[in-house]
N, C-alpha and C. Protein backbone atom coordinates (compact mmCIF):
# COMPACT_ATOMS: atom_id res chain seq x y z
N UNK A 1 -10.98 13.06 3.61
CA UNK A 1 -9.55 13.00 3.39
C UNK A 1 -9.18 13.92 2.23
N UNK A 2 -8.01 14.34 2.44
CA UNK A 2 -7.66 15.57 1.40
C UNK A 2 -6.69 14.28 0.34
N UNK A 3 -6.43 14.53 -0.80
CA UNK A 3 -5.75 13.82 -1.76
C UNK A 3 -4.56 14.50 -2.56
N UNK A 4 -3.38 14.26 -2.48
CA UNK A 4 -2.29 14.71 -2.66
C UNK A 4 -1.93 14.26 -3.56
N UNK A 5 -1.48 15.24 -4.98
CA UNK A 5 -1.06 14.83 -6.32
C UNK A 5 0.86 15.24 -6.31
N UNK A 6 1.14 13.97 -6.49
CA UNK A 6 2.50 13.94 -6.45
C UNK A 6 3.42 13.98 -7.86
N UNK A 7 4.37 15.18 -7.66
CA UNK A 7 5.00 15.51 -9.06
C UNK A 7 5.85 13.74 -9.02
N UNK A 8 5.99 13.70 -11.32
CA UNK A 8 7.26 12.73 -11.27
C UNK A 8 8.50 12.90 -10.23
N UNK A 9 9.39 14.05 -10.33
CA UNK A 9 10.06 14.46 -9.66
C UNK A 9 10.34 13.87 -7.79
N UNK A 10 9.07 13.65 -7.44
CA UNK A 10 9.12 13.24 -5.96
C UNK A 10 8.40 12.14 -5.76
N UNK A 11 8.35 11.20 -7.03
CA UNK A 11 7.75 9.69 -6.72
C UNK A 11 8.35 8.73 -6.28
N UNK A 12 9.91 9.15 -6.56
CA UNK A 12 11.00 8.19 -5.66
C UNK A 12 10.99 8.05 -4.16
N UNK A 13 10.00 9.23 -4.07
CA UNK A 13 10.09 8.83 -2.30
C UNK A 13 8.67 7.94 -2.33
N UNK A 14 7.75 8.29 -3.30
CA UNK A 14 6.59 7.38 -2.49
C UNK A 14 6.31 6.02 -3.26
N UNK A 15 7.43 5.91 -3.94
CA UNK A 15 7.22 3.71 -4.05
C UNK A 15 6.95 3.97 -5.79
N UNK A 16 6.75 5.37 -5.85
CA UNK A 16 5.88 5.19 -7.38
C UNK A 16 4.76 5.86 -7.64
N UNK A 17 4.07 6.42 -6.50
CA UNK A 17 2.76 6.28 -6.60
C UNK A 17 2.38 8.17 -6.75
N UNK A 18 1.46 8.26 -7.59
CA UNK A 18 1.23 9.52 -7.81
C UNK A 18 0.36 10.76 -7.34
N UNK A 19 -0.25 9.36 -6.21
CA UNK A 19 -0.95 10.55 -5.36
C UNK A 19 -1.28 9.67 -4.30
N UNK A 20 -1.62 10.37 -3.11
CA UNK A 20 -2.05 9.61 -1.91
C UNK A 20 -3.14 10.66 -0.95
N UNK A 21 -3.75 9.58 -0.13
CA UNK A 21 -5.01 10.40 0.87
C UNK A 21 -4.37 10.83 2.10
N UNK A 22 -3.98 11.99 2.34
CA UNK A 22 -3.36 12.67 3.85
C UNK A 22 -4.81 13.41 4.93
N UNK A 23 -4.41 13.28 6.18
CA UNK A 23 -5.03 14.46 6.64
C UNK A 23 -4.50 15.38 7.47
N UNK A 24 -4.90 16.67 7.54
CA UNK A 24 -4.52 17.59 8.28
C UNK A 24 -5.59 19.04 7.96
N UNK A 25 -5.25 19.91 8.46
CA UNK A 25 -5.93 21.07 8.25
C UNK A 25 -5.42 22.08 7.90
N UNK A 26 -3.87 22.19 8.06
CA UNK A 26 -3.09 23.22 7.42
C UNK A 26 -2.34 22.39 6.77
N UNK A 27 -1.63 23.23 5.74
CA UNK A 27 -0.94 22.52 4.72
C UNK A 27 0.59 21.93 5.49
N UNK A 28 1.23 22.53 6.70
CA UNK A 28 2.18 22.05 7.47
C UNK A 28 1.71 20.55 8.34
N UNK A 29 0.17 20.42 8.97
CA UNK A 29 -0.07 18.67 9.11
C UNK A 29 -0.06 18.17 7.60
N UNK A 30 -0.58 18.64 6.74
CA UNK A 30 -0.44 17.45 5.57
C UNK A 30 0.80 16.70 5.30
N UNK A 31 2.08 18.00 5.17
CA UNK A 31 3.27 17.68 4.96
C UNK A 31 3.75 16.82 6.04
N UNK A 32 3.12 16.77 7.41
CA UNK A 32 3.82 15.85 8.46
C UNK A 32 3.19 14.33 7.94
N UNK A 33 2.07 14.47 7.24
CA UNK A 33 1.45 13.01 7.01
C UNK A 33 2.31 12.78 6.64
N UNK A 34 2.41 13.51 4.73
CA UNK A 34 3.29 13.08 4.03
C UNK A 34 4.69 12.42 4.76
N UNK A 35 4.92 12.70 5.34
CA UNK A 35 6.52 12.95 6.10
C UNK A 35 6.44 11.12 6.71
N UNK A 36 5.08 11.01 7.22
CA UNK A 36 4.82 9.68 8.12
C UNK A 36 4.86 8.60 7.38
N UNK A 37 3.96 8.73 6.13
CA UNK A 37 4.20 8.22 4.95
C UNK A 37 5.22 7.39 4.40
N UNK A 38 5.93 8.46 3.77
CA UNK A 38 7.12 8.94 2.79
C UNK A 38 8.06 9.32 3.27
N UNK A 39 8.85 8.71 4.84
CA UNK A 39 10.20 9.58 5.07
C UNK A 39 11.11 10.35 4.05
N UNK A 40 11.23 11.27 3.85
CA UNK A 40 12.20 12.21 3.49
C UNK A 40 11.69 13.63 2.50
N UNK A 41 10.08 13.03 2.44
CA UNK A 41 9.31 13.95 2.04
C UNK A 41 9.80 15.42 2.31
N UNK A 42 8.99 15.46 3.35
CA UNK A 42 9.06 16.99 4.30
C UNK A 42 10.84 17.54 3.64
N UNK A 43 12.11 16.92 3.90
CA UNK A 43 13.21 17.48 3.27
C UNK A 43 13.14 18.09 2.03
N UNK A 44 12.59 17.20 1.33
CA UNK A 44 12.48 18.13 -0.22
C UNK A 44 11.21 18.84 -0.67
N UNK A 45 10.48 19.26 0.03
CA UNK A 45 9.76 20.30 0.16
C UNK A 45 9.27 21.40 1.54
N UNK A 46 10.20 21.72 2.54
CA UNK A 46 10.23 21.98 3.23
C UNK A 46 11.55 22.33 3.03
N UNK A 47 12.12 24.17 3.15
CA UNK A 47 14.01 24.67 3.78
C UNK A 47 13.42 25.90 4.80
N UNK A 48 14.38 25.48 6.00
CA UNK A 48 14.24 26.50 6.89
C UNK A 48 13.12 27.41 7.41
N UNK A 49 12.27 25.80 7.13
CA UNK A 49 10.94 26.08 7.98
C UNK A 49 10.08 26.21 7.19
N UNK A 50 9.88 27.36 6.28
CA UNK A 50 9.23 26.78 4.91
C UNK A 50 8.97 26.29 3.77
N UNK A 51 7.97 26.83 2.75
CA UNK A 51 8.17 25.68 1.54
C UNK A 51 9.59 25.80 0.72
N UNK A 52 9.96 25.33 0.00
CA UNK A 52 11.58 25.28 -0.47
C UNK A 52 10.78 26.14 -1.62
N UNK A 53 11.77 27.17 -2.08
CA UNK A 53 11.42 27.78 -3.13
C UNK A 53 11.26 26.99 -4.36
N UNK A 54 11.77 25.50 -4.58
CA UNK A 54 11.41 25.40 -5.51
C UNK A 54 10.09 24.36 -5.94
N UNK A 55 9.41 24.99 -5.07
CA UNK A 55 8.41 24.27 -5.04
C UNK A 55 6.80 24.79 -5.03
N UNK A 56 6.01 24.81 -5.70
CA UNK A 56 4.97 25.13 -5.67
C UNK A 56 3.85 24.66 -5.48
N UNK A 57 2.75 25.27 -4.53
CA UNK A 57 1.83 24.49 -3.96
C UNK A 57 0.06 25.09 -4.49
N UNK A 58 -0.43 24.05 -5.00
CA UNK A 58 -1.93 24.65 -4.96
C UNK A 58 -3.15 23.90 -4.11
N UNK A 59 -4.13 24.90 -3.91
CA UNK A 59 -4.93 23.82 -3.39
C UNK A 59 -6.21 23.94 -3.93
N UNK A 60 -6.66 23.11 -4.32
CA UNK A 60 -8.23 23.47 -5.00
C UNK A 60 -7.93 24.47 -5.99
N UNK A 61 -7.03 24.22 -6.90
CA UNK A 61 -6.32 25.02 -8.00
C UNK A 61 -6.28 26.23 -8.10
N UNK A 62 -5.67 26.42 -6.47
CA UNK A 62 -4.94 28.00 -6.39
C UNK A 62 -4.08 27.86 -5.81
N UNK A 63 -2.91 28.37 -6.47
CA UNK A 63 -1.61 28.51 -5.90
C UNK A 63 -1.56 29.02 -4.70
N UNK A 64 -1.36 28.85 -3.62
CA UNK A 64 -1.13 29.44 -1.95
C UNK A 64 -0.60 30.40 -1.85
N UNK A 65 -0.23 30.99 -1.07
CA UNK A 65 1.07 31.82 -0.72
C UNK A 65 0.88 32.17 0.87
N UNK A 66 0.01 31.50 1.48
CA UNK A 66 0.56 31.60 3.13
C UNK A 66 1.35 30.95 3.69
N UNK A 67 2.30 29.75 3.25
CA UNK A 67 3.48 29.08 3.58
C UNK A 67 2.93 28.19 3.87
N UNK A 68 3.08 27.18 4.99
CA UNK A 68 3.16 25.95 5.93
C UNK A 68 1.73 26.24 6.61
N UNK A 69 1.56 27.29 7.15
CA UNK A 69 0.58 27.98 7.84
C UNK A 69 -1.30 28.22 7.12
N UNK A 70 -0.72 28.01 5.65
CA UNK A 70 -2.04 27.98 4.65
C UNK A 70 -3.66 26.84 5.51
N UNK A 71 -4.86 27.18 5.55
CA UNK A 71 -5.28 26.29 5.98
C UNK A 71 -5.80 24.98 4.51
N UNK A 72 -5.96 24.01 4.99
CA UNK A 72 -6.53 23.09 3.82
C UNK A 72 -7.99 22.34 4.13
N UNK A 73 -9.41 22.99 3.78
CA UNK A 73 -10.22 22.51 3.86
C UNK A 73 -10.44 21.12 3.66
N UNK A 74 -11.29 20.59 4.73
CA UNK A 74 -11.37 18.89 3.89
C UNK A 74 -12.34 18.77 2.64
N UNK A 75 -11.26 17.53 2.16
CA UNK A 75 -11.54 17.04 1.12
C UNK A 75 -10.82 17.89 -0.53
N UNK A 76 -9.96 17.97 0.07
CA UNK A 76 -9.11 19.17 -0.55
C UNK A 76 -8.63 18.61 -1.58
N UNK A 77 -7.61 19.29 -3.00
CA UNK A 77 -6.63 18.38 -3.58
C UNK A 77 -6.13 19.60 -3.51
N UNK A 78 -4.44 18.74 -3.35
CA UNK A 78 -3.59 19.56 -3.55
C UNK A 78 -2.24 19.00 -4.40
N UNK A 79 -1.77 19.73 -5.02
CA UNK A 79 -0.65 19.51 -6.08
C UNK A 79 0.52 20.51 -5.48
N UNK A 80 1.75 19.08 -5.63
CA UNK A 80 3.32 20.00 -5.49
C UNK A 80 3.67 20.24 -6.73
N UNK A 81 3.85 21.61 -7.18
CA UNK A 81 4.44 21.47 -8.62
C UNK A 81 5.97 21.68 -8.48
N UNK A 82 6.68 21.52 -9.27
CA UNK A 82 7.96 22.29 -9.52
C UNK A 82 8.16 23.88 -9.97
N UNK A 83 8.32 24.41 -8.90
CA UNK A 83 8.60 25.47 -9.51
C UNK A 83 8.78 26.51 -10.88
N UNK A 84 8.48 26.67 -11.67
CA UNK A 84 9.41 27.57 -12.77
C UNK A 84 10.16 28.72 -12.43
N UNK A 85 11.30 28.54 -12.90
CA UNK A 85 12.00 29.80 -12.92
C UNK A 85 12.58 30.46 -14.21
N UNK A 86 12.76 31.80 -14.52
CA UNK A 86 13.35 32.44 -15.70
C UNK A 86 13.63 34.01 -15.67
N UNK A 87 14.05 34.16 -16.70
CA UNK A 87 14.27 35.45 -17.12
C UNK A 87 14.84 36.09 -17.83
């Protein structure tokens, strides 16, 4: 099972809890776990198909950048961060 570290920011959807065990193989089944889970998940990290910009994803503490489509080895961790933005 892959293990999903959940920002403060998006613990209101899951009861509280700061991380949970999903499975899938690309990072788009994880987010459907999540989704099975945690209704309303997938909305706030997921716009128009992919990840919402403000959102950042690592896995095995590398930031992604293949979208939804990324694969996720088992036994994975992965972290949603919040974005930063500036300039």
């Amino acid at each position: 099972m892959t293990t999903v570290f959940i920002p403060a920011l998006l613990r209101k959807l899951t009861g509280g809890k700061d991380r949970t065990s999903v499975t899938g193989s690309t990072l788009r089944e994880i987010i459907e776990d999540l989704e099975r889970q945690f209704p309303g998940f997938r909305d706030r990290v997921v716009e128009h198909g992919d990840l919402a910009g403000s959102i950042a994803v690592s896995i095995n503490g590398e930031v992604i950048t293949g979208g939804l489509s990324e694969p996720v080895p088992p036994a994975s961790e992965i972290h949603f961060v919040p974005a930063i933005a500036g300039g």
